[in-house]
N, C-alpha and C. Protein backbone atom coordinates (compact mmCIF):
# COMPACT_ATOMS: atom_id res chain seq x y z
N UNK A 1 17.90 45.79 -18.97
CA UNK A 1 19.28 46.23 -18.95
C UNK A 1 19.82 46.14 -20.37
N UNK A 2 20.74 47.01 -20.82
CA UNK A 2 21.07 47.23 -22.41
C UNK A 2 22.13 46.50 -22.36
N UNK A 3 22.76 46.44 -23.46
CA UNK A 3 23.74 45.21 -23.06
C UNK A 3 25.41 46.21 -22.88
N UNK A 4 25.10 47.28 -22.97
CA UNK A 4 26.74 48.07 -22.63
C UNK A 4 26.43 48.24 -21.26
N UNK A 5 24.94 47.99 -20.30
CA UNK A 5 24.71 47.92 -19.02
C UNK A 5 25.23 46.76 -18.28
N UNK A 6 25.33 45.52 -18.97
CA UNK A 6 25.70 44.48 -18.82
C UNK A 6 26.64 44.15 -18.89
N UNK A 7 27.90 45.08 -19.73
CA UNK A 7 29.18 44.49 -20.09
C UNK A 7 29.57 45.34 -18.91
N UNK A 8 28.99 46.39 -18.24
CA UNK A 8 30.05 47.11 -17.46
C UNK A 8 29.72 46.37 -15.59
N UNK A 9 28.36 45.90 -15.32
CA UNK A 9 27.93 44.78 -14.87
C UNK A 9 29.13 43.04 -14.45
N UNK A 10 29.54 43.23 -16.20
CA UNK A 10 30.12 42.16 -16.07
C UNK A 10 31.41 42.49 -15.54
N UNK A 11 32.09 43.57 -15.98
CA UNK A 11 32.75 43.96 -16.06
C UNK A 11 33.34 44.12 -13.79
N UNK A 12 32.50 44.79 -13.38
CA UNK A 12 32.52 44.58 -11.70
C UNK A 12 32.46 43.37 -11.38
N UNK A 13 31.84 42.58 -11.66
CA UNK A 13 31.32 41.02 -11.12
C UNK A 13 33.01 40.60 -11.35
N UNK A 14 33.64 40.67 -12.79
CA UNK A 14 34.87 40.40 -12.68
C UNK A 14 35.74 40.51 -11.88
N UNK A 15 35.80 42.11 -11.74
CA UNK A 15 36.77 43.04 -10.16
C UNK A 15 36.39 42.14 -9.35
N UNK A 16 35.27 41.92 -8.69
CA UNK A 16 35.17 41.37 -7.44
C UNK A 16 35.34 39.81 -7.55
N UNK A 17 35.36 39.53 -8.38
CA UNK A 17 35.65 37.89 -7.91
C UNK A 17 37.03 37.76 -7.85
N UNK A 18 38.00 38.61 -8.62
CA UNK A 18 39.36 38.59 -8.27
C UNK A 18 39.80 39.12 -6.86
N UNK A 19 38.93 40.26 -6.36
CA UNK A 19 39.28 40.44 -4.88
C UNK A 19 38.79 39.29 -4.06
N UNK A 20 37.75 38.57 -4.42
CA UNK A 20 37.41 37.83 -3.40
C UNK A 20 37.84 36.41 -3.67
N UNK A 21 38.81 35.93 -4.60
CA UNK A 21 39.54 34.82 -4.79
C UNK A 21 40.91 35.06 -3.39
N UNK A 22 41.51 36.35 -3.76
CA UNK A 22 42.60 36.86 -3.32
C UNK A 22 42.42 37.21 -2.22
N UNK A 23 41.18 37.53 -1.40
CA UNK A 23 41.02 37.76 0.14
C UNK A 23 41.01 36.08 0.71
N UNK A 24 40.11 35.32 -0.07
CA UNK A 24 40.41 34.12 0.49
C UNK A 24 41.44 33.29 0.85
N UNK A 25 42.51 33.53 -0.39
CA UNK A 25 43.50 32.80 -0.33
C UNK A 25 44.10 33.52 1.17
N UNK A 26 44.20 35.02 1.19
CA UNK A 26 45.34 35.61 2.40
C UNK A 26 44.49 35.07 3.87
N UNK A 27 43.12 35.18 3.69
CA UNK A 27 42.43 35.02 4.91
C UNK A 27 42.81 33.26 5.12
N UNK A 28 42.83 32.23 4.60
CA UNK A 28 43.02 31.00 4.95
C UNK A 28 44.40 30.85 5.17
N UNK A 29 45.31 31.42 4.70
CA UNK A 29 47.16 31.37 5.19
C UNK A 29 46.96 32.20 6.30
N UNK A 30 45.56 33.15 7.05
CA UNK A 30 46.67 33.35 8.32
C UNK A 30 45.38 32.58 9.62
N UNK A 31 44.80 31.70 9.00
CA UNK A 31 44.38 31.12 9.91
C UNK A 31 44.72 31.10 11.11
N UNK A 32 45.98 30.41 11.26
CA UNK A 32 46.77 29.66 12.25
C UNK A 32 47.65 30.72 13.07
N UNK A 33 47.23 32.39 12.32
CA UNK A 33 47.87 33.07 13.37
C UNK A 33 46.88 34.01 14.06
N UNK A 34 45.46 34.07 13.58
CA UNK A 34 44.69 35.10 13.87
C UNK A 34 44.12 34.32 14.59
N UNK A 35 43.39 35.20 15.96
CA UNK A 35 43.46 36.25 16.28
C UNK A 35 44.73 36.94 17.06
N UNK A 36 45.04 37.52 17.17
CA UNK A 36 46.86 38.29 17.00
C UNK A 36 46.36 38.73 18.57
N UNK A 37 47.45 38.69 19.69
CA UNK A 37 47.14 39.43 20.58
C UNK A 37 47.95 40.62 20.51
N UNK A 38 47.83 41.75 21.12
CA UNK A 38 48.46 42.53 20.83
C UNK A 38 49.99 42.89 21.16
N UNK A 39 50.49 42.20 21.72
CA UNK A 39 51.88 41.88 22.65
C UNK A 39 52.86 41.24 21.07
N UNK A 40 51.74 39.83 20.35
CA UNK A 40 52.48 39.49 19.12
C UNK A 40 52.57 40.55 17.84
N UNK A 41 52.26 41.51 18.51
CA UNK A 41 52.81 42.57 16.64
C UNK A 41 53.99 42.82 16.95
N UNK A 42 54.42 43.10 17.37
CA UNK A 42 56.21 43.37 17.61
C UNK A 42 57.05 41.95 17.48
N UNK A 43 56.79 40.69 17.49
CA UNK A 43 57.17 39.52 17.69
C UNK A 43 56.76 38.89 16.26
N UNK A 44 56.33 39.83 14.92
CA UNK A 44 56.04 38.89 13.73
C UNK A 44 57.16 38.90 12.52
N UNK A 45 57.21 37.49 12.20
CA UNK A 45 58.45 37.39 11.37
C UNK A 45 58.13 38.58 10.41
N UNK A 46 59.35 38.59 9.35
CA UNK A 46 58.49 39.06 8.02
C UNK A 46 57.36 39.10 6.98
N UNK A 47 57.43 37.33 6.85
CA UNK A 47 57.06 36.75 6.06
C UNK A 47 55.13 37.31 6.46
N UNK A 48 55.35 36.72 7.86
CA UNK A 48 54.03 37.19 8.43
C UNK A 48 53.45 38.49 8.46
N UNK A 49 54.43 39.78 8.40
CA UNK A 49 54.18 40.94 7.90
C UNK A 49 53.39 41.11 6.82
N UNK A 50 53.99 40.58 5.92
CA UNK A 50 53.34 40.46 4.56
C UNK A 50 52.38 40.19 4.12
N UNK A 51 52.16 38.79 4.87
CA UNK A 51 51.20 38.13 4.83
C UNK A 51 49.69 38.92 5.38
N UNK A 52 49.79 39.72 6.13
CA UNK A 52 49.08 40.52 7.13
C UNK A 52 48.67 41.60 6.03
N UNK A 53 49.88 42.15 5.68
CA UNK A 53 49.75 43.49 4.87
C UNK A 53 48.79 43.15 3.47
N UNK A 54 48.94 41.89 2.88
CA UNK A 54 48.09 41.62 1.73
C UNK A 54 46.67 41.51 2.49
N UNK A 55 46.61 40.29 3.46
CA UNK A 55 45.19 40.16 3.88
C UNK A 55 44.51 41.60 4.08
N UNK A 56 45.15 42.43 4.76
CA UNK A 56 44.46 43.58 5.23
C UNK A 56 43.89 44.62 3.53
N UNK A 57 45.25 44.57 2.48
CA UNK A 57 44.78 45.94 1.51
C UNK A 57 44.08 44.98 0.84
N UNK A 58 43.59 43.45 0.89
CA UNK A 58 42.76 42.78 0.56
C UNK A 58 41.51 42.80 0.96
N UNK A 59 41.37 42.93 1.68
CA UNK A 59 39.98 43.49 2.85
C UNK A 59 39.74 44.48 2.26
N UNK A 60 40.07 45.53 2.23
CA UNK A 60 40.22 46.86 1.56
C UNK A 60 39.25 46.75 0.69
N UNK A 61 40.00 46.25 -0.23
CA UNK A 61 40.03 46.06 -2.00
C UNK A 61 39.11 45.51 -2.17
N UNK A 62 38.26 44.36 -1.71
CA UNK A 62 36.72 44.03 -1.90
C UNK A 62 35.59 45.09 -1.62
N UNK A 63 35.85 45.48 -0.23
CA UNK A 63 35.01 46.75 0.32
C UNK A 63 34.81 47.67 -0.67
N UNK A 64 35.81 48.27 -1.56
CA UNK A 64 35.97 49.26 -2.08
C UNK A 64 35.24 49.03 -3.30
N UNK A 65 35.51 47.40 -4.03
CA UNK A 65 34.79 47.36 -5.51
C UNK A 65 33.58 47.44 -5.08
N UNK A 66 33.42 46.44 -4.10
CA UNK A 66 31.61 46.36 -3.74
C UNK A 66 30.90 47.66 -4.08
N UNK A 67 31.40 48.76 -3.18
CA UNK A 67 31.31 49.98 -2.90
C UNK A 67 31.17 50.70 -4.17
N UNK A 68 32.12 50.94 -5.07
CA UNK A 68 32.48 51.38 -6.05
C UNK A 68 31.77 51.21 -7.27
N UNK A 69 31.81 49.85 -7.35
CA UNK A 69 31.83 49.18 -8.93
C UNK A 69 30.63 48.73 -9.01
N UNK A 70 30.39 47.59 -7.96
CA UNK A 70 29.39 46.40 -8.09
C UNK A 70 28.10 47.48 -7.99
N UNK A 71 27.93 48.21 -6.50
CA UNK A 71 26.42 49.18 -6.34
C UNK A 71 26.12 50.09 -7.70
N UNK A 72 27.24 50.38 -8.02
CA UNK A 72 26.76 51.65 -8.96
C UNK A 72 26.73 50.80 -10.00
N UNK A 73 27.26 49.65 -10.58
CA UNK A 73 27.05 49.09 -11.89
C UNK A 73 25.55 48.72 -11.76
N UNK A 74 25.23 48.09 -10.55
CA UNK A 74 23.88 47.74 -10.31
C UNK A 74 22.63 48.52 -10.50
N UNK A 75 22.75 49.57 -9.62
CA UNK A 75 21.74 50.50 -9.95
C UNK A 75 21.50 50.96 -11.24
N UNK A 76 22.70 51.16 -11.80
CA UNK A 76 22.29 51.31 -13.37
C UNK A 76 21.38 50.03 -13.90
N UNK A 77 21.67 48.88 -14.00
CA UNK A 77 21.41 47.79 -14.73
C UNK A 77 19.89 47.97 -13.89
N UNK A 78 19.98 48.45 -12.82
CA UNK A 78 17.98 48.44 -12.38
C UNK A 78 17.37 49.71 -12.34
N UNK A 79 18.15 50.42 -13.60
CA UNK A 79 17.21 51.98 -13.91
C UNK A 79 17.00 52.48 -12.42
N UNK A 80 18.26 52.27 -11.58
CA UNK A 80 18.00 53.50 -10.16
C UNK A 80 18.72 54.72 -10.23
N UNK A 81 18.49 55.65 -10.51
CA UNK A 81 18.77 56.74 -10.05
C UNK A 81 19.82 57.26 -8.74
N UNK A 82 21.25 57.05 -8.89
CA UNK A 82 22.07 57.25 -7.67
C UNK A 82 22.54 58.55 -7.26
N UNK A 83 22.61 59.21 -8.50
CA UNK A 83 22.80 60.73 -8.36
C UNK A 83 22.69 61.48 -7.33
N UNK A 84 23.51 62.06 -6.46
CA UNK A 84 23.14 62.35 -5.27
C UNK A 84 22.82 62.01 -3.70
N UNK A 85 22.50 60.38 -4.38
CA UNK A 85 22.29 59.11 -2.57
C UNK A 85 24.00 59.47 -2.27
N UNK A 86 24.12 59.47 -0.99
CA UNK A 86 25.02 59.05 -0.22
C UNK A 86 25.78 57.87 -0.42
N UNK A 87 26.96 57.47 0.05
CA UNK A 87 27.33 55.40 0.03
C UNK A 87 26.19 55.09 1.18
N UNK A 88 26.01 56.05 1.97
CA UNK A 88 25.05 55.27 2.56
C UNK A 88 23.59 54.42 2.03
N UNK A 89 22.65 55.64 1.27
CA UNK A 89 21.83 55.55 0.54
C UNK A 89 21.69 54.81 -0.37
N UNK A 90 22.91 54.59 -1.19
CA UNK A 90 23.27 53.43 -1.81
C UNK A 90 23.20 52.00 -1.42
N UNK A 91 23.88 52.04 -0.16
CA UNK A 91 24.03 50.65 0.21
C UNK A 91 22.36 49.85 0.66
N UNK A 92 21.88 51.06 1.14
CA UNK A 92 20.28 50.80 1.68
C UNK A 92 19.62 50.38 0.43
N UNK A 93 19.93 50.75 -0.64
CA UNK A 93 19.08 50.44 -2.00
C UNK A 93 19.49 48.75 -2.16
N UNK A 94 21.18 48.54 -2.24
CA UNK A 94 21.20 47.25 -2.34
C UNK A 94 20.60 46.24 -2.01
N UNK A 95 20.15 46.40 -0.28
CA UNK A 95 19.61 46.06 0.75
C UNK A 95 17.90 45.66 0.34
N UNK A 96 17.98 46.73 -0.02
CA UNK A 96 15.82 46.85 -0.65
C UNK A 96 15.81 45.94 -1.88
N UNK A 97 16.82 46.46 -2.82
CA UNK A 97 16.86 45.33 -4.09
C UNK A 97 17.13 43.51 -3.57
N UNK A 98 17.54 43.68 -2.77
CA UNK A 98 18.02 42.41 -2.36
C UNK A 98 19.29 41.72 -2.72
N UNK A 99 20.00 42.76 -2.89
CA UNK A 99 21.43 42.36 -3.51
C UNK A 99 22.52 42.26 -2.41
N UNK A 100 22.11 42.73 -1.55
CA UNK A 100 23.09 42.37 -0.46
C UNK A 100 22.33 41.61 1.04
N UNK A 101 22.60 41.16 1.95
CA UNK A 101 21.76 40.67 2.81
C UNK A 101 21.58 42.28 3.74
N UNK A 102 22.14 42.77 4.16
CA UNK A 102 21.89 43.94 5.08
C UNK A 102 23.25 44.68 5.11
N UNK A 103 22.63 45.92 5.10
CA UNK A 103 23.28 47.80 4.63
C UNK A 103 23.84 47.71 5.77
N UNK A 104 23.21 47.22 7.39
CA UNK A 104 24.05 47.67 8.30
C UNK A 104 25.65 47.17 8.62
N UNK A 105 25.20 45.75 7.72
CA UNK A 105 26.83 45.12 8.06
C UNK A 105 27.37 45.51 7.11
N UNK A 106 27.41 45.61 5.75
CA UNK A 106 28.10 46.38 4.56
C UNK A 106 28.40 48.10 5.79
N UNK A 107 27.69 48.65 5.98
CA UNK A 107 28.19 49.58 6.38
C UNK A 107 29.56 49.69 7.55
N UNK A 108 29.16 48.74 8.23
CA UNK A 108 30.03 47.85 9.49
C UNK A 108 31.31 47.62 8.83
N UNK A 109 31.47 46.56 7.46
CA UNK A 109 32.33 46.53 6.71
C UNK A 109 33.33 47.67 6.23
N UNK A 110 32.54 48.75 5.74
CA UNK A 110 33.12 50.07 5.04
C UNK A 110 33.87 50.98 6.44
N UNK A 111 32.82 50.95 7.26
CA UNK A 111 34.00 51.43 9.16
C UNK A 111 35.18 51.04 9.15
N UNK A 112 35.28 49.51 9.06
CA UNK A 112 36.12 48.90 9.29
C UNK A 112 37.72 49.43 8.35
N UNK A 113 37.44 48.78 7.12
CA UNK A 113 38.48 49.50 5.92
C UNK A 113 38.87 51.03 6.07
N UNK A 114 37.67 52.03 6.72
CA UNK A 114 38.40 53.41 6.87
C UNK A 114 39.50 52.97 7.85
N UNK A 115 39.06 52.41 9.12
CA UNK A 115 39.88 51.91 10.08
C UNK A 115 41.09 51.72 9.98
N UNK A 116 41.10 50.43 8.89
CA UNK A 116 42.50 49.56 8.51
C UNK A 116 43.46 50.75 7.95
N UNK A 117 42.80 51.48 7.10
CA UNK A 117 43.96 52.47 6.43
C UNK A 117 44.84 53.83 7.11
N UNK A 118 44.55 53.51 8.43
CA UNK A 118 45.13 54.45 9.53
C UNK A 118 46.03 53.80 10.06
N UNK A 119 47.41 54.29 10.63
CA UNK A 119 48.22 53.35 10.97
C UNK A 119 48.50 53.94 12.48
N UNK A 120 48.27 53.04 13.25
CA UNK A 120 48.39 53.17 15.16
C UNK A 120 50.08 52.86 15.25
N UNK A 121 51.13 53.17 15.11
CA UNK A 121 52.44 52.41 15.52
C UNK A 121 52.37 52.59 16.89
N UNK A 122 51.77 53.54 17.76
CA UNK A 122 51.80 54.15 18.97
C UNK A 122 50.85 53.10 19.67
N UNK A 123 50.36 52.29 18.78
CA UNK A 123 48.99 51.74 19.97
C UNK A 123 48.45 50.51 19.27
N UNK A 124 49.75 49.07 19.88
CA UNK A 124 49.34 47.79 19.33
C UNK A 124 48.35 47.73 19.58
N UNK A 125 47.49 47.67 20.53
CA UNK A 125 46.21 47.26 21.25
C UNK A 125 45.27 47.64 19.93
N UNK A 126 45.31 48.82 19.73
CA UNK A 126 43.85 49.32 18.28
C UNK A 126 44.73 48.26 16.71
N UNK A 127 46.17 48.43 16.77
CA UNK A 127 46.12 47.51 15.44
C UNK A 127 45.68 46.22 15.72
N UNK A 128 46.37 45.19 16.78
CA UNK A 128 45.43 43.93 17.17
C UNK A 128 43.87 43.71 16.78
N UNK A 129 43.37 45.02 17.46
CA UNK A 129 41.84 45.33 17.59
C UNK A 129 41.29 45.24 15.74
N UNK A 130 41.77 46.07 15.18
CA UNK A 130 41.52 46.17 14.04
C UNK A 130 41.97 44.84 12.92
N UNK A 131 42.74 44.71 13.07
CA UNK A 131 43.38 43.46 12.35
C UNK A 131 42.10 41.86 12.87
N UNK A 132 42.44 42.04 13.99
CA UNK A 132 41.63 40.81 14.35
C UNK A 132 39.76 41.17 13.70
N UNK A 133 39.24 42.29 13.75
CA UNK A 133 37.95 43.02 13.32
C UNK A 133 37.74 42.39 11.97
N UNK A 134 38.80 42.59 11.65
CA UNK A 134 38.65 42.32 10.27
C UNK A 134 38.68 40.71 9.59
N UNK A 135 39.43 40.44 10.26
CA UNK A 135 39.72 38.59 9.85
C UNK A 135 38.45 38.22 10.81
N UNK A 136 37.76 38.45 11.54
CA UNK A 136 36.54 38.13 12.10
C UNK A 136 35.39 38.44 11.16
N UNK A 137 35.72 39.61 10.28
CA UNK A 137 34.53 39.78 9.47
C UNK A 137 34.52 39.12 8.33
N UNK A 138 35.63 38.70 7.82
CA UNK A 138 35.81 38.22 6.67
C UNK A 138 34.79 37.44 5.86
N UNK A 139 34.13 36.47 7.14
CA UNK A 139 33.61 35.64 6.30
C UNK A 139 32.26 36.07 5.65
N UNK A 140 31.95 37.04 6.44
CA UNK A 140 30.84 37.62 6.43
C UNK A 140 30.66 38.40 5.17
N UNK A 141 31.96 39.31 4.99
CA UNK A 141 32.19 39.72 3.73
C UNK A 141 32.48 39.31 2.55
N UNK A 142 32.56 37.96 2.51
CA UNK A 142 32.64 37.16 1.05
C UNK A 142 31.09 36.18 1.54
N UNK A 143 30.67 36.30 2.08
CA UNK A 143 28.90 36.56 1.84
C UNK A 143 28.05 36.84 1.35
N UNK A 144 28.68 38.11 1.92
CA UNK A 144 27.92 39.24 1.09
C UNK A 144 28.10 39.81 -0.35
N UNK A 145 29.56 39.43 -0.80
CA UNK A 145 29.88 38.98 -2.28
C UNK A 145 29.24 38.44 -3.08
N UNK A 146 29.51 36.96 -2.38
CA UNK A 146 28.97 36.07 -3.36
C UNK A 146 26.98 35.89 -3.21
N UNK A 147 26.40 36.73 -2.69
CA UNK A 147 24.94 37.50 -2.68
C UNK A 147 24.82 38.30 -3.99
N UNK A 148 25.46 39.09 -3.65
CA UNK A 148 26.05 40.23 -4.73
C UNK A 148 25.78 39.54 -5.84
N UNK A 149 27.52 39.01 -6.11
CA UNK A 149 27.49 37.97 -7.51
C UNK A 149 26.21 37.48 -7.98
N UNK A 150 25.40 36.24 -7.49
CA UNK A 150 24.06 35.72 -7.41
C UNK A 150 23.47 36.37 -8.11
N UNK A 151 23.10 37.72 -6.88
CA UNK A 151 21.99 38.57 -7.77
C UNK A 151 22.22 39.40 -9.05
N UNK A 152 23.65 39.69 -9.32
CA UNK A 152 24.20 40.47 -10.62
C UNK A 152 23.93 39.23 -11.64
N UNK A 153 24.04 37.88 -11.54
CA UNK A 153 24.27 37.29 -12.50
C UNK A 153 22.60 36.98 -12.84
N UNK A 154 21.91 37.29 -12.13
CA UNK A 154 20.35 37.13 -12.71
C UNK A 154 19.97 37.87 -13.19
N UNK A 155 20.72 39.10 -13.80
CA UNK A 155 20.39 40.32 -14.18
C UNK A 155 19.96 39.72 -15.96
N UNK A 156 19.27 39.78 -16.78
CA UNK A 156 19.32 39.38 -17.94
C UNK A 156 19.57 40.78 -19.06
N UNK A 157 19.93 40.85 -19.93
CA UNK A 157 20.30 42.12 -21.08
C UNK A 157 18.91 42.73 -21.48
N UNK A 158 18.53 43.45 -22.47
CA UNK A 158 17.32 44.12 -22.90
C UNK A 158 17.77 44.06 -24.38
């Protein structure tokens, strides 16, 4: 890996540890209210709104660097060729490199976030559904981060 492969390397590893500082913090403040039944979305203070609304474009916002930043910084830094793979194809490479534990739950993950960014007002039951999906996956997804991280940081320069 060259070392402008490495600064941009470093450069994702950065993004994502700030999303995944910041998913942690929202995911441990709503401990004590998740899992949400669906009857309590109409019954949440503000504060708890908020609180919800960060955890969730927080969820997001990891999915997306992972997605984004971290795979494609990666493949570069391991001379892969992405041109043309799919996110799917991509994620399967992570998977083979060993940078992530498994494509199917990263993929599971990426469902999910299309999910979150649709808004049901008509139908607590799917936001419950989704909201709770997600604070259930969480942990799974700063897992698979800090995998990520691991294996980016063993990457050495050329």
């Amino acid at each position: 890996m060259s070392r402008p492969e490495r600064a941009l390397l470093d450069q994702a590893l950065a993004a994502m540890a700030g999303c995944v500082r910041r998913l942690e913090r929202s995911h441990a403040g709503l401990e004590a209210l998740l899992p949400l039944d669906p009857s309590q979305l109409g019954r949440l203070t503000p504060q708890q709104e908020e609180a919800i609304d960060a955890f969730l474009k927080r969820f997001e916002q990891l999915v997306a660097t992972i997605q984004d930043q971290m795979f494609k910084s990666l493949a570069i830094a391991e001379a892969e060729d992405i041109h043309g793979l799919s996110r799917r194809d991509v994620t399967e490479l992570m998977e083979r490199l060993g940078a992530i534990p498994s494509a199917a739950d990263f993929r599971g993950f990426a469902v999910l976030r299309n999910k979150l960014s649709h808004l049901y007002p008509d139908d607590p039951a799917r936001q419950a559904a989704n909201l709770n999906a997600a604070f259930a996956s969480t942990s799974a997804l700063l897992a698979t981060a800090r995998q990520l991280a691991g294996f980016a940081a063993g990457r050495k320069p050329r």
